[in-house]
N, C-alpha and C. Protein backbone atom coordinates (compact mmCIF):
# COMPACT_ATOMS: atom_id res chain seq x y z
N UNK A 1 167.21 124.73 106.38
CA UNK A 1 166.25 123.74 106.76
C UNK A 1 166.74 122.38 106.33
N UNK A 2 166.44 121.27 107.13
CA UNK A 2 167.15 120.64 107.04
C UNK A 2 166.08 119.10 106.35
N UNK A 3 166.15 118.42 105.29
CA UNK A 3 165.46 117.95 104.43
C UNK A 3 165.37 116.62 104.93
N UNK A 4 164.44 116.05 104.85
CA UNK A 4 163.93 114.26 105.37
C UNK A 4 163.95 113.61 104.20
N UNK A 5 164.82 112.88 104.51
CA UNK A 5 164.34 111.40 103.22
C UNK A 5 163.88 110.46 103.84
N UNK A 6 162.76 109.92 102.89
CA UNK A 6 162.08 109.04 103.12
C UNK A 6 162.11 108.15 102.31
N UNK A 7 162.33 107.14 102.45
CA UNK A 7 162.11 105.71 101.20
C UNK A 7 161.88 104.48 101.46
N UNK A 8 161.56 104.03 101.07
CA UNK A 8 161.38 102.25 101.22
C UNK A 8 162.11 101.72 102.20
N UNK A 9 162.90 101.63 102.29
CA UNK A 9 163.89 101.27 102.99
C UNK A 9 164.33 102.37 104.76
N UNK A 10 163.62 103.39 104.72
CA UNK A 10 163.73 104.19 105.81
C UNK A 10 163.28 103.63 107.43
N UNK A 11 163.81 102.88 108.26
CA UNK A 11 163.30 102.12 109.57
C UNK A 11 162.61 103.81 110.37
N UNK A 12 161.08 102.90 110.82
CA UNK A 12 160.64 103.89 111.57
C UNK A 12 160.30 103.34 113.06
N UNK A 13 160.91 104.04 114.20
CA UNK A 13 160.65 102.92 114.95
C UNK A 13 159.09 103.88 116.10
N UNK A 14 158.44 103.01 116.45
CA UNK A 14 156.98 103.36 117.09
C UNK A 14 157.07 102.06 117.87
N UNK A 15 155.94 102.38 119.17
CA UNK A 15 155.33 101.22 119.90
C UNK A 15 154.79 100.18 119.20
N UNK A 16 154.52 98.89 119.64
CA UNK A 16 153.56 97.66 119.26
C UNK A 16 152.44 98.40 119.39
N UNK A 17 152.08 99.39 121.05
CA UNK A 17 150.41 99.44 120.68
C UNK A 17 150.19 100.91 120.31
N UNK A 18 150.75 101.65 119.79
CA UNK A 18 150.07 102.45 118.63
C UNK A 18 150.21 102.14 117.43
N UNK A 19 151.00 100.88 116.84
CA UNK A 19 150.58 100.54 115.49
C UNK A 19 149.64 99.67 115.81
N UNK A 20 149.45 99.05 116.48
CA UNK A 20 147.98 98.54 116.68
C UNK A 20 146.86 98.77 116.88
N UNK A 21 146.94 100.00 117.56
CA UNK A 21 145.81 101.13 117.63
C UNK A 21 145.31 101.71 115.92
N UNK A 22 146.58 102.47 115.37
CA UNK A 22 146.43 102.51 114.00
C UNK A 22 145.97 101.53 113.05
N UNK A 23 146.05 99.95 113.30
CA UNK A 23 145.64 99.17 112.01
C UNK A 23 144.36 98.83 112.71
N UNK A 24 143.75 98.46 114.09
CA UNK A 24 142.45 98.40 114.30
C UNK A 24 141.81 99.71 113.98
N UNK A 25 141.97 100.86 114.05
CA UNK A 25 141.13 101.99 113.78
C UNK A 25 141.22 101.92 111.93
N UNK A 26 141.83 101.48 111.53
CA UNK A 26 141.52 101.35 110.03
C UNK A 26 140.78 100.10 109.54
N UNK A 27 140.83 99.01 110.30
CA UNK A 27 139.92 98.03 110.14
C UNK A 27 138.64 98.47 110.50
N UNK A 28 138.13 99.14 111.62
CA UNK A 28 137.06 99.64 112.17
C UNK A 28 136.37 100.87 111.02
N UNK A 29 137.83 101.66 110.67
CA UNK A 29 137.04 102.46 109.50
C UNK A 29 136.48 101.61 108.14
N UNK A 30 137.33 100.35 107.91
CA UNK A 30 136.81 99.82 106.82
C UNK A 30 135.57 99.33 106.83
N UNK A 31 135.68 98.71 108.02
CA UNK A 31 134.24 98.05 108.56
C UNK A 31 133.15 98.98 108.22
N UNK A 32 133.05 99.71 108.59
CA UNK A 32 131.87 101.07 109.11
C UNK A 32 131.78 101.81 107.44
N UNK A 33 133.01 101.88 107.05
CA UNK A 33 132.81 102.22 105.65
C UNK A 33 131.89 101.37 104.34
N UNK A 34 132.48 99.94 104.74
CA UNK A 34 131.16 99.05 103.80
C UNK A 34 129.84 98.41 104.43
N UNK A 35 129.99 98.99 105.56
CA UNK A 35 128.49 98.55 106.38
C UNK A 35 127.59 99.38 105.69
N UNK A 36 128.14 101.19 105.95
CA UNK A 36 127.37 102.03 105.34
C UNK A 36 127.53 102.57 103.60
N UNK A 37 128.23 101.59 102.88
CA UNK A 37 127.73 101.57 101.28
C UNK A 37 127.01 100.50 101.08
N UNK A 38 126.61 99.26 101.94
CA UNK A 38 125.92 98.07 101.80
C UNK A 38 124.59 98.81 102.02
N UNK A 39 124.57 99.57 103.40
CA UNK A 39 122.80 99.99 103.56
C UNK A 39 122.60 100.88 102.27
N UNK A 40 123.44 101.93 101.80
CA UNK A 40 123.15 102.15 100.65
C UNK A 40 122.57 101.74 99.83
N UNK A 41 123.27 100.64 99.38
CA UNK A 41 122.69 99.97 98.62
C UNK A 41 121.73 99.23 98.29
N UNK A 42 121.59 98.70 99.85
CA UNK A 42 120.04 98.30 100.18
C UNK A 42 118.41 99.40 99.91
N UNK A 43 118.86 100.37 100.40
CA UNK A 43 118.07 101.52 100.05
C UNK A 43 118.37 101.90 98.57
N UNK A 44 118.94 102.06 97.90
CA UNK A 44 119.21 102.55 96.32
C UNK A 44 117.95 100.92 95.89
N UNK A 45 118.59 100.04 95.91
CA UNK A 45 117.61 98.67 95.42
C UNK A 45 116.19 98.74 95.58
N UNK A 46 115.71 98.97 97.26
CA UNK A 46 114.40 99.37 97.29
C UNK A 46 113.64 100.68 96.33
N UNK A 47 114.30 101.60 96.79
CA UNK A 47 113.52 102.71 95.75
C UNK A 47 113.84 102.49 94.53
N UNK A 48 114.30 101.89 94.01
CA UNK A 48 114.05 101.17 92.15
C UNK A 48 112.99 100.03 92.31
N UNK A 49 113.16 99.76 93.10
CA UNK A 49 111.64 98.97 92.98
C UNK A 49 110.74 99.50 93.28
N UNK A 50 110.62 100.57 94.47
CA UNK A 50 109.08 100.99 94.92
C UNK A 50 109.03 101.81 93.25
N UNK A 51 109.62 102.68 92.78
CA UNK A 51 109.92 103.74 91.74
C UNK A 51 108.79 102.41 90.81
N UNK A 52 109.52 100.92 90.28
CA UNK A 52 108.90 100.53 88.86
C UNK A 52 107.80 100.18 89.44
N UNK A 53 107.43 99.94 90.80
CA UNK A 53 105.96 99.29 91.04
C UNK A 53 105.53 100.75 90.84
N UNK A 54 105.63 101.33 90.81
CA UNK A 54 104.78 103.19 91.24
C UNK A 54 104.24 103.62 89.70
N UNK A 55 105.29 103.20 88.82
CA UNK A 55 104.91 103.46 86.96
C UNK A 55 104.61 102.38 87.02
N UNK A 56 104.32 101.09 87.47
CA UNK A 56 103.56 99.97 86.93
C UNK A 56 102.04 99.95 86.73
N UNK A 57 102.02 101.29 88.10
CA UNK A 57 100.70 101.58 89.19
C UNK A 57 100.31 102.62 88.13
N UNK A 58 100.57 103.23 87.90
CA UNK A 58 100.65 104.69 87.04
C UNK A 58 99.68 104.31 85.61
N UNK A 59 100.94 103.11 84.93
CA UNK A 59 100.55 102.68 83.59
C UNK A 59 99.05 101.90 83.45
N UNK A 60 98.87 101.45 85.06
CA UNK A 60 97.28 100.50 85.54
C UNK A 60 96.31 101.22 85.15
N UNK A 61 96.81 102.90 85.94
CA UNK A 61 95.36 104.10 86.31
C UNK A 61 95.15 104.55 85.28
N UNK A 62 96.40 104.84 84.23
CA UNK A 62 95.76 105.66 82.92
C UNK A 62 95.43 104.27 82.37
N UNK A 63 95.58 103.33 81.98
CA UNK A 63 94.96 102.76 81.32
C UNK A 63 93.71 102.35 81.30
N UNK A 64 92.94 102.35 82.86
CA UNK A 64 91.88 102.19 82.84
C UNK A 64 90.90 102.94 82.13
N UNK A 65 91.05 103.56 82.45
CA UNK A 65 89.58 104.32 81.68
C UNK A 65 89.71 104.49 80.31
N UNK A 66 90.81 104.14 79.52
CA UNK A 66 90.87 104.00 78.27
C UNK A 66 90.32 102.96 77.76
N UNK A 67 90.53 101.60 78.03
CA UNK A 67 89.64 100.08 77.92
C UNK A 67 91.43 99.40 77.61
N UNK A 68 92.95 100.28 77.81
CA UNK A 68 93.79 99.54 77.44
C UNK A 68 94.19 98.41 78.34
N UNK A 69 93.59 97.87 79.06
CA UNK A 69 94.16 97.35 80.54
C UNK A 69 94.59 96.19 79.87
N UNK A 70 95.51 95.36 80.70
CA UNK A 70 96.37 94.46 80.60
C UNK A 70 96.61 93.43 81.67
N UNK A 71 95.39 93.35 82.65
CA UNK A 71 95.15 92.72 83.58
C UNK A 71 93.90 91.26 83.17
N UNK A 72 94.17 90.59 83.42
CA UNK A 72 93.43 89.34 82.87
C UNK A 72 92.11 89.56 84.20
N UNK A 73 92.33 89.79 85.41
CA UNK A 73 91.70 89.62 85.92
C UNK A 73 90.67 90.87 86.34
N UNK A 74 91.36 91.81 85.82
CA UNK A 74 90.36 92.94 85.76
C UNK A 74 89.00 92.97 84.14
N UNK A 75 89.78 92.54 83.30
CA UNK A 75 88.54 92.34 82.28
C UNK A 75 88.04 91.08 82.66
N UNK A 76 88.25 89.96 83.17
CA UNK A 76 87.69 89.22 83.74
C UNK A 76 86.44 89.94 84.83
N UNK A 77 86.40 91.00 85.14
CA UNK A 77 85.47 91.15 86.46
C UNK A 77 84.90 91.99 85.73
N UNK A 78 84.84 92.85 84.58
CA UNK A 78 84.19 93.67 83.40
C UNK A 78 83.11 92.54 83.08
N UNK A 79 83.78 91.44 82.78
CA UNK A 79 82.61 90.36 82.18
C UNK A 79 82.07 90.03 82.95
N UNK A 80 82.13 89.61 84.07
CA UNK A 80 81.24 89.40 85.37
C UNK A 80 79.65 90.54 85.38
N UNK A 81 80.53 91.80 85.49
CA UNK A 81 80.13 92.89 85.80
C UNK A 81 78.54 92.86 84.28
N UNK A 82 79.49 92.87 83.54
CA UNK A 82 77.96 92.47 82.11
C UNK A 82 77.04 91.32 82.24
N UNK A 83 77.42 90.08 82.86
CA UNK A 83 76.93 89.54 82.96
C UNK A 83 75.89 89.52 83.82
N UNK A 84 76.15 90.12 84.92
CA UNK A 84 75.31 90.65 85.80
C UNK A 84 74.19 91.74 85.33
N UNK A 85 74.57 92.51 85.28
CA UNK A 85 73.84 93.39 84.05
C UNK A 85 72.79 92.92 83.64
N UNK A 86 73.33 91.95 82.47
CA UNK A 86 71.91 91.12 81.77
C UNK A 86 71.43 90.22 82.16
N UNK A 87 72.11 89.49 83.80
CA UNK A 87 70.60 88.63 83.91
C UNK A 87 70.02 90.18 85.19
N UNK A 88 70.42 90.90 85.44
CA UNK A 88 69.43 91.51 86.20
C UNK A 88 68.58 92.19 85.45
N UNK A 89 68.49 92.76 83.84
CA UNK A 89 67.82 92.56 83.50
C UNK A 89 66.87 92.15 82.83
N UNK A 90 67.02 90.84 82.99
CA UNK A 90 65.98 89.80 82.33
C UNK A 90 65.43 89.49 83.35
N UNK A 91 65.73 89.43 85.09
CA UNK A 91 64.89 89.42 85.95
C UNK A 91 63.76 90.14 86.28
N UNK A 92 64.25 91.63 85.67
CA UNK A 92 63.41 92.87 85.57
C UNK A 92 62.11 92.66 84.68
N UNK A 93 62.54 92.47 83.22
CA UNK A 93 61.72 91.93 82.11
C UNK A 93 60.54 91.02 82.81
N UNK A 94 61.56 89.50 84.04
CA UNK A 94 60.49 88.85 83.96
C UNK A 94 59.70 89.41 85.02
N UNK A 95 60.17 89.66 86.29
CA UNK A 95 59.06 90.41 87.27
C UNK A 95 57.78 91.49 86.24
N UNK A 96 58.29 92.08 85.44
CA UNK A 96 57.91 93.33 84.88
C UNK A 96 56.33 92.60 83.97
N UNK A 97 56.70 91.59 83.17
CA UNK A 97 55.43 90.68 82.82
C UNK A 97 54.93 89.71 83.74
N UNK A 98 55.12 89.73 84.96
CA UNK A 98 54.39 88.54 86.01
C UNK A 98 54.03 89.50 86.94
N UNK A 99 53.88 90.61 86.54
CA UNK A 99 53.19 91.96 87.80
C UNK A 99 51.40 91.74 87.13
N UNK A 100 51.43 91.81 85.86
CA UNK A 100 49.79 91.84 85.92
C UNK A 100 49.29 90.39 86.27
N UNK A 101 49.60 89.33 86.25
CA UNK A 101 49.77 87.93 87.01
C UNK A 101 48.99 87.85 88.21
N UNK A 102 50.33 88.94 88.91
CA UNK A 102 50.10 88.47 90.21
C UNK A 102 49.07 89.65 90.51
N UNK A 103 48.89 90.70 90.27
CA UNK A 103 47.58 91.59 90.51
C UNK A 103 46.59 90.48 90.28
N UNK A 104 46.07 89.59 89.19
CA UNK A 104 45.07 89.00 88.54
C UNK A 104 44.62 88.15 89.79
N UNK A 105 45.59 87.36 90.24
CA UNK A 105 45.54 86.17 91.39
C UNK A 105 45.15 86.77 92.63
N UNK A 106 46.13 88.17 92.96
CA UNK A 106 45.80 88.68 94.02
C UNK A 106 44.01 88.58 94.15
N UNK A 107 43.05 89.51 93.01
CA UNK A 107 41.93 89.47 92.65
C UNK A 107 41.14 88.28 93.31
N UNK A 108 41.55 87.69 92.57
CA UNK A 108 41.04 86.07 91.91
C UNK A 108 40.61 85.76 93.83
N UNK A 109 41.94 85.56 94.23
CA UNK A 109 42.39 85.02 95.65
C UNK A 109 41.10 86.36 96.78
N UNK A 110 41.28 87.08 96.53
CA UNK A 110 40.10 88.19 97.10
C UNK A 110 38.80 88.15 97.07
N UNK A 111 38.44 87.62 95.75
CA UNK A 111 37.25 87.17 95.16
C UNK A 111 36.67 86.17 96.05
N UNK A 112 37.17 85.12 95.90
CA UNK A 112 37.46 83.43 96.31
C UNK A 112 36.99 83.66 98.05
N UNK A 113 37.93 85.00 99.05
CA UNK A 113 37.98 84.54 100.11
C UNK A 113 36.43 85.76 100.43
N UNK A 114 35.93 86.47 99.65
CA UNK A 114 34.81 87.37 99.91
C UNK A 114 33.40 86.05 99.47
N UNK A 115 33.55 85.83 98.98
CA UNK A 115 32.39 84.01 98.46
C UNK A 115 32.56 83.53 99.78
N UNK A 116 33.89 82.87 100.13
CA UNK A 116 33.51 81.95 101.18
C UNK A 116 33.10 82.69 102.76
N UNK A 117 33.61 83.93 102.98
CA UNK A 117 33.31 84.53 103.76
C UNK A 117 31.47 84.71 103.76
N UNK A 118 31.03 85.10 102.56
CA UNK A 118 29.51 84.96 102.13
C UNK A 118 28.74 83.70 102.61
N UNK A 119 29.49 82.87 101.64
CA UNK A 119 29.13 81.19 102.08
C UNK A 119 28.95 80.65 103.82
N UNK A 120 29.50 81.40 104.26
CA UNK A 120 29.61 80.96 106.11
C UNK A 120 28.65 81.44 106.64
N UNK A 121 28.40 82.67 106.41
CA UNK A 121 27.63 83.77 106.97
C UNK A 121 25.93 82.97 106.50
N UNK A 122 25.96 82.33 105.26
CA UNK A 122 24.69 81.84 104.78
C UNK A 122 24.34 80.83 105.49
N UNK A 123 25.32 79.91 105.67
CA UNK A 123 25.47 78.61 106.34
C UNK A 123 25.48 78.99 107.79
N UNK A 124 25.61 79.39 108.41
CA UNK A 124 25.68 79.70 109.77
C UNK A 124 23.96 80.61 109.93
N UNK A 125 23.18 81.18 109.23
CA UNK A 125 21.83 81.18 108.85
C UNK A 125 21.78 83.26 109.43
N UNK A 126 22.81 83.51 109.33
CA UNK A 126 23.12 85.42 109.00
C UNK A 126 22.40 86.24 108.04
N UNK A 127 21.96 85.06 107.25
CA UNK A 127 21.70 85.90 105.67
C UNK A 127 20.34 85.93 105.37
């Protein structure tokens, strides 16, 4: 069998257009090769972020119901939420003492319109 040397120096002779065929199909593979480690990477980047918003989300839910929250604007709406609370009921309180009030007036006002109803009936000569 008869042995090939090859070296640096070895002339190989080929067409212009199949080495041109050969270095565009390797440009085209390079191309296509970092197009698709770039989307990679684009996708690897997103899911590390959806991933820390997801334990950000996580660390929100358990904390709630513990009282650990760390949201300014959620204990902000806790205080709202109390505040509300106590004037609704001090509205309660006050309706709750201006009920025998207004029974009294209701009366009063019943009274008042059974007289003048009387009073007409006298005056008009009914009675």
């Amino acid at each position: 069998m008869k042995r090939l040397d090859v070296d640096e120096n070895t002339a190989i002779s080929m067409p212009a257009r199949n080495l041109l065929t050969i270095v565009c199909s390797l440009l085209v593979g390079a191309w296509f090769a970092f197009g698709v480690i770039e989307r990679l990477n684009n996708i690897e980047t997103k899911l590390q972020l959806m991933e820390k918003d997801l334990e950000a989300a996580n660390t929100f839910i358990d904390g709630v119901p513990k009282g650990d929250m760390v949201s300014p604007q959620v204990q902000e709406l806790y205080m709202l939420v109390e505040y509300l609370a106590e004037s609704t009921e001090k509205l309660k309180e006050q309706m709750e003492a201006e009920i025998p009030m207004i029974l009294k007036n209701d009366m009063i006002i019943q009274f008042h319109e059974e007289r003048l109803i009387d009073l007409e009936e006298r005056k008009n000569g009914n009675h």
